[in-house]
Structure formats: C-alpha cells, structure tokens
PDB file of N, CA and C in Angstrom:
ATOM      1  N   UNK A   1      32.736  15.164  -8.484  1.00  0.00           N
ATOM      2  CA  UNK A   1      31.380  15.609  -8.244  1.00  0.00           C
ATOM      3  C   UNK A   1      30.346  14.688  -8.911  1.00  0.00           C
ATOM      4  N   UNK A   2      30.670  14.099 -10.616  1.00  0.00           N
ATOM      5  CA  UNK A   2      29.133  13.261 -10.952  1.00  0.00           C
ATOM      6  C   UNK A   2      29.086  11.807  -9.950  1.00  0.00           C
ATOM      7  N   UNK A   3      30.951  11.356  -9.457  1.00  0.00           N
ATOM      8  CA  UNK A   3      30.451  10.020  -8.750  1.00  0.00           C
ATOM      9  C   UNK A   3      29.530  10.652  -7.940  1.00  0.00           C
ATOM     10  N   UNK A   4      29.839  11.262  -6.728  1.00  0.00           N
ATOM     11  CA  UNK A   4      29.417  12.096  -5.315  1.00  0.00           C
ATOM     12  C   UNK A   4      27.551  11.960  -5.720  1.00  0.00           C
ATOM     13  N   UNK A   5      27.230  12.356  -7.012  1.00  0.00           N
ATOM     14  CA  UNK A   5      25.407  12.546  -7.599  1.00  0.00           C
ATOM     15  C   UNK A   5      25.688  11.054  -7.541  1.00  0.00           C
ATOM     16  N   UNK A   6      26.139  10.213  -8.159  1.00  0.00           N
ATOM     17  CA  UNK A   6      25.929   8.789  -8.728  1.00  0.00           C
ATOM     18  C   UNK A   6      25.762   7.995  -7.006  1.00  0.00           C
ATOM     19  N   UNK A   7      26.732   8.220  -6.816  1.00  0.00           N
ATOM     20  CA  UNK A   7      26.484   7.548  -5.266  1.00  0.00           C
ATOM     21  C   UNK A   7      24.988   7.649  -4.523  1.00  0.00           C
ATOM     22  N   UNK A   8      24.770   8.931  -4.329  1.00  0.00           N
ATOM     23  CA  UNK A   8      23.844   9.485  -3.691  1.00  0.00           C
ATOM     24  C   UNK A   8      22.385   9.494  -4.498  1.00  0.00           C
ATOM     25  N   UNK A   9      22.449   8.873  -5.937  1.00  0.00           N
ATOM     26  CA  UNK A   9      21.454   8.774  -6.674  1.00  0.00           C
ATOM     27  C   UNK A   9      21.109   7.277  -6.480  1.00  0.00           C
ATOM     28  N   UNK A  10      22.045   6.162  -6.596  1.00  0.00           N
ATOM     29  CA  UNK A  10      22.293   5.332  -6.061  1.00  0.00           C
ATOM     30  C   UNK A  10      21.085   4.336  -4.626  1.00  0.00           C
ATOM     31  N   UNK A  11      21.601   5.596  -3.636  1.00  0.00           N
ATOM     32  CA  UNK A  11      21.222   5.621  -2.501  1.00  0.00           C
ATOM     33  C   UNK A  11      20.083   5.498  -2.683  1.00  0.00           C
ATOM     34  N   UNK A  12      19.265   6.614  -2.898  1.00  0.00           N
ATOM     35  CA  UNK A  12      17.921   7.188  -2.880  1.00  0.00           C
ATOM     36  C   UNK A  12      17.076   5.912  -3.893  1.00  0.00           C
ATOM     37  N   UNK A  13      17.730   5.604  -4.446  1.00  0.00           N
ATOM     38  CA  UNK A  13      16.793   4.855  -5.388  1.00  0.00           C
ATOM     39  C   UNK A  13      16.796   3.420  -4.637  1.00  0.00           C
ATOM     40  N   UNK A  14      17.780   3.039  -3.864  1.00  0.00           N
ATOM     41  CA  UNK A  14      17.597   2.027  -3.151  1.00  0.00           C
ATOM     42  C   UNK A  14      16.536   1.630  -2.113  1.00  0.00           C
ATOM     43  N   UNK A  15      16.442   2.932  -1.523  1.00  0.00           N
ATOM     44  CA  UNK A  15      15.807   2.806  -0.241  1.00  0.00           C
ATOM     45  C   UNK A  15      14.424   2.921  -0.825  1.00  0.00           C
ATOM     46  N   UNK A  16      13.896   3.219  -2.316  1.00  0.00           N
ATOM     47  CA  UNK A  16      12.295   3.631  -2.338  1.00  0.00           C
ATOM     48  C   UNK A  16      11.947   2.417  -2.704  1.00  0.00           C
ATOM     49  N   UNK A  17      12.795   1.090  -3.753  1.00  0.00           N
ATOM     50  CA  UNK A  17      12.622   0.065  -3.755  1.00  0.00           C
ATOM     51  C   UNK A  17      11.848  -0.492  -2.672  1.00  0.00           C
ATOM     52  N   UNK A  18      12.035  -1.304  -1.671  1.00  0.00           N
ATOM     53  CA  UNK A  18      11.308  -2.245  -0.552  1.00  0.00           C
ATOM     54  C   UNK A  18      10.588  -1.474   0.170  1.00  0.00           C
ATOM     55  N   UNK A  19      10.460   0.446   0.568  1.00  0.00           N
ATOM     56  CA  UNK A  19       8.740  -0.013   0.589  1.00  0.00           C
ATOM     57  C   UNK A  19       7.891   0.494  -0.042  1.00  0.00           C
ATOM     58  N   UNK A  20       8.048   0.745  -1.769  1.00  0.00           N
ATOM     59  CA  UNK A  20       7.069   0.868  -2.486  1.00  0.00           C
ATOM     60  C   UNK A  20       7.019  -1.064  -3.012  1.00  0.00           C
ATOM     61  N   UNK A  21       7.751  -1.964  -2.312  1.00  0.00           N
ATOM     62  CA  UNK A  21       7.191  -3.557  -2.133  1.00  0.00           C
ATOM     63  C   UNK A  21       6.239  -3.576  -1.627  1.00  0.00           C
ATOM     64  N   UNK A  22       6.670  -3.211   0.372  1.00  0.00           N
ATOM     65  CA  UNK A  22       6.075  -2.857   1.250  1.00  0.00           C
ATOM     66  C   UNK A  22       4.372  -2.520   0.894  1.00  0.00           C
ATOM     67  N   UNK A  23       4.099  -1.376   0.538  1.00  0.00           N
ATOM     68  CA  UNK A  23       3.018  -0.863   0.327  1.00  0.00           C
ATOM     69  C   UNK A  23       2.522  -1.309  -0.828  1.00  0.00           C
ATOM     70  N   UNK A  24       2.817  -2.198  -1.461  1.00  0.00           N
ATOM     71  CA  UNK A  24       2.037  -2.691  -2.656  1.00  0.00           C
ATOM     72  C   UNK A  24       1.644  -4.591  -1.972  1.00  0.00           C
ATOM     73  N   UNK A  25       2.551  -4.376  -1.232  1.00  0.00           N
ATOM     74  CA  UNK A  25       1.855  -6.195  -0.499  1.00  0.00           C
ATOM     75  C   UNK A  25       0.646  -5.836   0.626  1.00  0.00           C
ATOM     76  N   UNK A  26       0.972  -4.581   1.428  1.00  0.00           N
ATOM     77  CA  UNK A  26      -0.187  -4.072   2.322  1.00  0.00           C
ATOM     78  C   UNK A  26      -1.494  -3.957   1.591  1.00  0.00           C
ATOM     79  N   UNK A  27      -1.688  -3.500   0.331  1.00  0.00           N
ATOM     80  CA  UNK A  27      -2.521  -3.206  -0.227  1.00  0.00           C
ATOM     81  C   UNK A  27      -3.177  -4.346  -0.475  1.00  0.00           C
ATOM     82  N   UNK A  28      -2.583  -5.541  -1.461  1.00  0.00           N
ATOM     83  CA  UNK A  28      -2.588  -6.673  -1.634  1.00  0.00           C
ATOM     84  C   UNK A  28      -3.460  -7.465  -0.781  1.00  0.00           C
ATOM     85  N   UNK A  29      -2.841  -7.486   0.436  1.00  0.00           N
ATOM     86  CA  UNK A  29      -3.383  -7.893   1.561  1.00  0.00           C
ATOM     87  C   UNK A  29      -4.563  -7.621   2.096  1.00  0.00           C
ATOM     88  N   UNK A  30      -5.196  -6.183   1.794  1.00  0.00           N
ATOM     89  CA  UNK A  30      -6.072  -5.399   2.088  1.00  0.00           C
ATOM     90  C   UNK A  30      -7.312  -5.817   1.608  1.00  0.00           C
ATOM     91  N   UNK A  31      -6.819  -5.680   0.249  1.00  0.00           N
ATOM     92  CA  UNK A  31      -8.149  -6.130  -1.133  1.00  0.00           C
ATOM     93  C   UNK A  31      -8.283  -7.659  -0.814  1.00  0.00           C
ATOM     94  N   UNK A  32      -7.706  -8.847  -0.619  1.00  0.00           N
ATOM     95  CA  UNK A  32      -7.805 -10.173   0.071  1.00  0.00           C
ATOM     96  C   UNK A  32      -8.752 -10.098   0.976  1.00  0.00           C
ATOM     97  N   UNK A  33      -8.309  -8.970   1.894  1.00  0.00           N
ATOM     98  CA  UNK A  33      -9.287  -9.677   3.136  1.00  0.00           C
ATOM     99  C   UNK A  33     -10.514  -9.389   2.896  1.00  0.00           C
ATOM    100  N   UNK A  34     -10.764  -7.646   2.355  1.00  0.00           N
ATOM    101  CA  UNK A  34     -11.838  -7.022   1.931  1.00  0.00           C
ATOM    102  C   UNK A  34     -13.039  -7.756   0.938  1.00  0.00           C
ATOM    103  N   UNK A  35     -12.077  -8.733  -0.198  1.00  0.00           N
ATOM    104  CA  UNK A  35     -12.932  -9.403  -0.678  1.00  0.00           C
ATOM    105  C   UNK A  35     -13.381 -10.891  -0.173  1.00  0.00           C
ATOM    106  N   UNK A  36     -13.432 -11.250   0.888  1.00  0.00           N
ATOM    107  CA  UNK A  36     -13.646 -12.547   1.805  1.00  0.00           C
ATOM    108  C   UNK A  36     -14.374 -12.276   2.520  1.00  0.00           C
ATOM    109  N   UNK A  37     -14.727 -10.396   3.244  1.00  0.00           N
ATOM    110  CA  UNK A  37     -15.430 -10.249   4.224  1.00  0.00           C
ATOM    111  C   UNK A  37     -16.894 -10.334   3.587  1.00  0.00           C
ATOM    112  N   UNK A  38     -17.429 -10.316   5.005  1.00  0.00           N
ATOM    113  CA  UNK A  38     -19.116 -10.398   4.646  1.00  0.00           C
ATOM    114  C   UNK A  38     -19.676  -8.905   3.786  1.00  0.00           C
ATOM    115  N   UNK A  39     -20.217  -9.520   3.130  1.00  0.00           N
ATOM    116  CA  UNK A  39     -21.138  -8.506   2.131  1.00  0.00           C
ATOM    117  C   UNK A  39     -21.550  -7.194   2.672  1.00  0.00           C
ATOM    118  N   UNK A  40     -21.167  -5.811   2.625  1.00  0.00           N
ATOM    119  CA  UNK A  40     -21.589  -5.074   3.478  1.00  0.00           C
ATOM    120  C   UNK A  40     -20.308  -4.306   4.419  1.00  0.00           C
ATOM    121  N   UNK A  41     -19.428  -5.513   4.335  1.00  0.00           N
ATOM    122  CA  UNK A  41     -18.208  -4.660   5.025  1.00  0.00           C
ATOM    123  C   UNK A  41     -16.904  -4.853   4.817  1.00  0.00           C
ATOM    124  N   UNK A  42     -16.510  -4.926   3.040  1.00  0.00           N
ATOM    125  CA  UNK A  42     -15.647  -5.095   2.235  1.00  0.00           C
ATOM    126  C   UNK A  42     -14.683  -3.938   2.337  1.00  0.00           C
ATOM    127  N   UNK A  43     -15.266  -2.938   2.784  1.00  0.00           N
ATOM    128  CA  UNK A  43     -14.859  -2.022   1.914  1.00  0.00           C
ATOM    129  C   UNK A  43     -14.080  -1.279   4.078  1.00  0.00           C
ATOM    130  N   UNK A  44     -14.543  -1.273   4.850  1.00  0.00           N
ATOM    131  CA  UNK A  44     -14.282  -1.139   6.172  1.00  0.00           C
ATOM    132  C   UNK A  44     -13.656  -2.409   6.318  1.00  0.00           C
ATOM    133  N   UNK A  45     -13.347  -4.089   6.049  1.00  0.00           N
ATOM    134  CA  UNK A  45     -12.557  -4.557   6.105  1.00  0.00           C
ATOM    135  C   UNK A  45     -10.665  -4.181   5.674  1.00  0.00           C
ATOM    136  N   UNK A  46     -11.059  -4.025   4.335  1.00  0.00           N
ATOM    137  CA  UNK A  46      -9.648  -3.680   3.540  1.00  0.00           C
ATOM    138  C   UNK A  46      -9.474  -2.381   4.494  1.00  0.00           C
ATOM    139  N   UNK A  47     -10.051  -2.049   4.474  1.00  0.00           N
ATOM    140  CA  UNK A  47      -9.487  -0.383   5.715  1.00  0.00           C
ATOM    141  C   UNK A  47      -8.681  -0.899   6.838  1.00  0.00           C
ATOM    142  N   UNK A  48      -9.399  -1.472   7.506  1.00  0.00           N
ATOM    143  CA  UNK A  48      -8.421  -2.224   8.651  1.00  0.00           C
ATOM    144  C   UNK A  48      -7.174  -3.194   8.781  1.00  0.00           C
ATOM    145  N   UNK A  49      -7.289  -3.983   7.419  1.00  0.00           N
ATOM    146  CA  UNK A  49      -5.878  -4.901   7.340  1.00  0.00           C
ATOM    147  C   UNK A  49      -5.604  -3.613   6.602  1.00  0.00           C
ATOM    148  N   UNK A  50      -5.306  -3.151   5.692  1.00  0.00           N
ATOM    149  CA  UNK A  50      -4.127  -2.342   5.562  1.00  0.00           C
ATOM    150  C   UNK A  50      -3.539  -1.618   6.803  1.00  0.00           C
ATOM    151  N   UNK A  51      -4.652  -0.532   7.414  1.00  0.00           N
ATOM    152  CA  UNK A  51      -3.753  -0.256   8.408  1.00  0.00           C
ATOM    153  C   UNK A  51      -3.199  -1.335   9.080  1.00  0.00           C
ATOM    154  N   UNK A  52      -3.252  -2.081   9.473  1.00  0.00           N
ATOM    155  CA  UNK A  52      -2.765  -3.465  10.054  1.00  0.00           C
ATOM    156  C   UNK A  52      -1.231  -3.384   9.615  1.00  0.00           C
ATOM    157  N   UNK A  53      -1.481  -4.002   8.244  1.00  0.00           N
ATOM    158  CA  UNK A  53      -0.488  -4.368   7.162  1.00  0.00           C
ATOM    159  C   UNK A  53       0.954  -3.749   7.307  1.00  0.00           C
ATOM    160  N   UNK A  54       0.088  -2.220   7.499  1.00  0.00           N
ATOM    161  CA  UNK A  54       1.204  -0.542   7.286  1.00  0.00           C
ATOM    162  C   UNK A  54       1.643  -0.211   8.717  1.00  0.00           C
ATOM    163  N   UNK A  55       1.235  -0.682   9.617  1.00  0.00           N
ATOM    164  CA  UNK A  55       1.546  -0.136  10.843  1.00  0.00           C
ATOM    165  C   UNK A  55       2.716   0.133  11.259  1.00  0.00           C
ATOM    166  N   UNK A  56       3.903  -0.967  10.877  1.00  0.00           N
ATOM    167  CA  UNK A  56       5.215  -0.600  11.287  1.00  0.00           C
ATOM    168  C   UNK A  56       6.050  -0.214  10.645  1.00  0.00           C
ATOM    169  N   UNK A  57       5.308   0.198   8.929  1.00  0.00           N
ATOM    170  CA  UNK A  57       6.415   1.349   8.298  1.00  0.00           C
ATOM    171  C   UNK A  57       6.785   2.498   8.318  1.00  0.00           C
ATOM    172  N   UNK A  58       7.939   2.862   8.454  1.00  0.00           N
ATOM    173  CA  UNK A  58       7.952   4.007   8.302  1.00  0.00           C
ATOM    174  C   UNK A  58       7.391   5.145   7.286  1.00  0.00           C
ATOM    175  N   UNK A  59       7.188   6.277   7.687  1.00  0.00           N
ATOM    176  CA  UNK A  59       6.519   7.275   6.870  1.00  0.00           C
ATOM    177  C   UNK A  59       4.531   7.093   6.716  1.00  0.00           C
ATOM    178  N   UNK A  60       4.335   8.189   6.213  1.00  0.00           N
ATOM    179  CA  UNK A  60       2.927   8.055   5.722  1.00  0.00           C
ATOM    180  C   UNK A  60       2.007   7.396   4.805  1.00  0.00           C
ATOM    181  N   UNK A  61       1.291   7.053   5.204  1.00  0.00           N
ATOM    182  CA  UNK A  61       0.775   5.903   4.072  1.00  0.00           C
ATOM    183  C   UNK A  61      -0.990   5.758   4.152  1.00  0.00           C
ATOM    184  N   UNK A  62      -1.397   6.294   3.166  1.00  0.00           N
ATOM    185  CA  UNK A  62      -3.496   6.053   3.021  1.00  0.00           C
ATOM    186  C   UNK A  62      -3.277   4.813   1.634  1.00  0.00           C
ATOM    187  N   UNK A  63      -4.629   4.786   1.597  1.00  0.00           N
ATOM    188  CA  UNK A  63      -5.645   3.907   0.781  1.00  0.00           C
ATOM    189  C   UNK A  63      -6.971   3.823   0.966  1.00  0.00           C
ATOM    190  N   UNK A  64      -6.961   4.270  -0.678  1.00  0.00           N
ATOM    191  CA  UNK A  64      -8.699   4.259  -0.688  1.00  0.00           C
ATOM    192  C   UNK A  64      -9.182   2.939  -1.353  1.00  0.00           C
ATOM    193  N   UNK A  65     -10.131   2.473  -1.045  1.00  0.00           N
ATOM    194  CA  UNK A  65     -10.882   1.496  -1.256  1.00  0.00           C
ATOM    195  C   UNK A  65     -12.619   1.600  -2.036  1.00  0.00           C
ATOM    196  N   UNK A  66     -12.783   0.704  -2.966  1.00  0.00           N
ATOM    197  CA  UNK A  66     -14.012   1.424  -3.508  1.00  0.00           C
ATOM    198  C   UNK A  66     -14.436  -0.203  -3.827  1.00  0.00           C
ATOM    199  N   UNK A  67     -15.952  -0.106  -3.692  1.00  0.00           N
ATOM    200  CA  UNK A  67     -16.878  -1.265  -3.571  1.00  0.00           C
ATOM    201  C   UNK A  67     -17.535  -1.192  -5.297  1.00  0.00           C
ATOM    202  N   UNK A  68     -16.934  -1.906  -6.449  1.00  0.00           N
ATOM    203  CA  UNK A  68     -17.069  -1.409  -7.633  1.00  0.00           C
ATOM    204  C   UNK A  68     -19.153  -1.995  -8.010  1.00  0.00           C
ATOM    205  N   UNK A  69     -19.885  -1.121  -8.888  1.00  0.00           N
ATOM    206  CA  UNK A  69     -20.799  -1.646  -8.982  1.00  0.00           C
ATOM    207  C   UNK A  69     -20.632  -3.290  -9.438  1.00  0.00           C
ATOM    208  N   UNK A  70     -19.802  -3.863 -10.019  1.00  0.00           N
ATOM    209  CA  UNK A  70     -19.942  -5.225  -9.870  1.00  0.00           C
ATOM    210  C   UNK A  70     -19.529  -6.186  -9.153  1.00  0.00           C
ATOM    211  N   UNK A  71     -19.272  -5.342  -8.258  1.00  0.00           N
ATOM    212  CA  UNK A  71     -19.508  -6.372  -6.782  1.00  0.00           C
ATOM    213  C   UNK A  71     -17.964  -6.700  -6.208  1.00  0.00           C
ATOM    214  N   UNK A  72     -17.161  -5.760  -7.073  1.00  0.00           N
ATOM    215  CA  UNK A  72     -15.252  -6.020  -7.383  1.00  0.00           C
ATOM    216  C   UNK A  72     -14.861  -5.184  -6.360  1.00  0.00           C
ATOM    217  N   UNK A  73     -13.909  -5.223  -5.554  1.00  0.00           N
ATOM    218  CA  UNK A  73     -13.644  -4.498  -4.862  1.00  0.00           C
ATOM    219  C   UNK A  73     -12.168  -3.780  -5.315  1.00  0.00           C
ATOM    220  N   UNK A  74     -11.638  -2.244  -5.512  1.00  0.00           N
ATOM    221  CA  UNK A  74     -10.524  -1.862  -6.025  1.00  0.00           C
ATOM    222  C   UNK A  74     -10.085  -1.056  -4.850  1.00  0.00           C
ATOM    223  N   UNK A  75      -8.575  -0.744  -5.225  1.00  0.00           N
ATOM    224  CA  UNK A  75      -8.348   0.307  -3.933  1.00  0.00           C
ATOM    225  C   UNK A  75      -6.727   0.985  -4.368  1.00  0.00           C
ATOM    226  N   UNK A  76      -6.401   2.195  -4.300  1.00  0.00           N
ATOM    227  CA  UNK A  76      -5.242   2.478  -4.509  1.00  0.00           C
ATOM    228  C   UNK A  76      -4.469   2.860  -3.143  1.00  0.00           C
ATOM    229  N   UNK A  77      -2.910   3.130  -3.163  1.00  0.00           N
ATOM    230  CA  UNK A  77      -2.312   3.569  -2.092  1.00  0.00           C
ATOM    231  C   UNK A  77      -1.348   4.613  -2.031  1.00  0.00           C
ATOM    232  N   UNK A  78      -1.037   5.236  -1.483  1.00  0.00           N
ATOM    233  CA  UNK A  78       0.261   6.164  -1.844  1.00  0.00           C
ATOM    234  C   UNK A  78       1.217   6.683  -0.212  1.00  0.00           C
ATOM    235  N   UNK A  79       2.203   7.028  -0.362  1.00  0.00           N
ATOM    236  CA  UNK A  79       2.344   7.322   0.691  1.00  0.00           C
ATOM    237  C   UNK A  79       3.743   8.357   0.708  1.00  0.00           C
ATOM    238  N   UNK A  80       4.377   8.044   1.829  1.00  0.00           N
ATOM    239  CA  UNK A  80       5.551   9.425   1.856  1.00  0.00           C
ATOM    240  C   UNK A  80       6.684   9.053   2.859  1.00  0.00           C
TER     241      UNK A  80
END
C-alpha cells in the first residue's frame, strides 16, 4: 500500500511540473509584449498574448495584469 501512495504521489507531482513551466513562460511572454506595446495599451496587450500563449493548454488558466504607478507593468497567473 505506501509503494501504491509513492507511485501515485510520484505521478501527480510529475504532471504539475511542465505546466506550472507552461504558465509561468505564458505569463512571461505576456508582460514582454505588454511592456513594448504603445503607451495606453500595456495592460490589454499582455491580455492578449497570454491568452495567445495559453490557448492550447490544457485546463483553466486567468491573469491579471496591472499598469504599476511607475510606469512597470506586473501581472499574476493561476490556473487549474
């Protein structure tokens, strides 16, 4: 019975590896483009390459994006 948990603990921990990658390079990607776009639409840029980014993973996946008063653009992600 503990292999049978070990195996199956194993498992599970494998598969959350590559796409909590996944969703941390989408994001990545997001804040890139967001901070290149024109002044004004940083923040609706990174919105769109992420979804972009995320489109063919599986499961659920947001990100918020925030236009910092110094001009920085931040954004978190989470998903399921």
């Amino acid at each position: 019975l503990p292999t049978i948990f070990l195996v199956g603990a194993s498992i599970d921990y494998s598969r959350i590896g590559p796409g909590a990658a996944q969703l941390q390079s989408a994001l990545d990607s997001a804040l890139l483009a967001g901070v290149i776009a024109k002044p004004g639409t940083q923040v609706d840029t990174a919105r769109a390459a992420f979804a972009t980014q995320i489109a063919l993973a599986s499961g659920s996946y947001t990100a918020q994006f925030t236009l910092n008063a110094d001009n920085t653009l931040s954004g978190t992600a989470s998903g399921t």
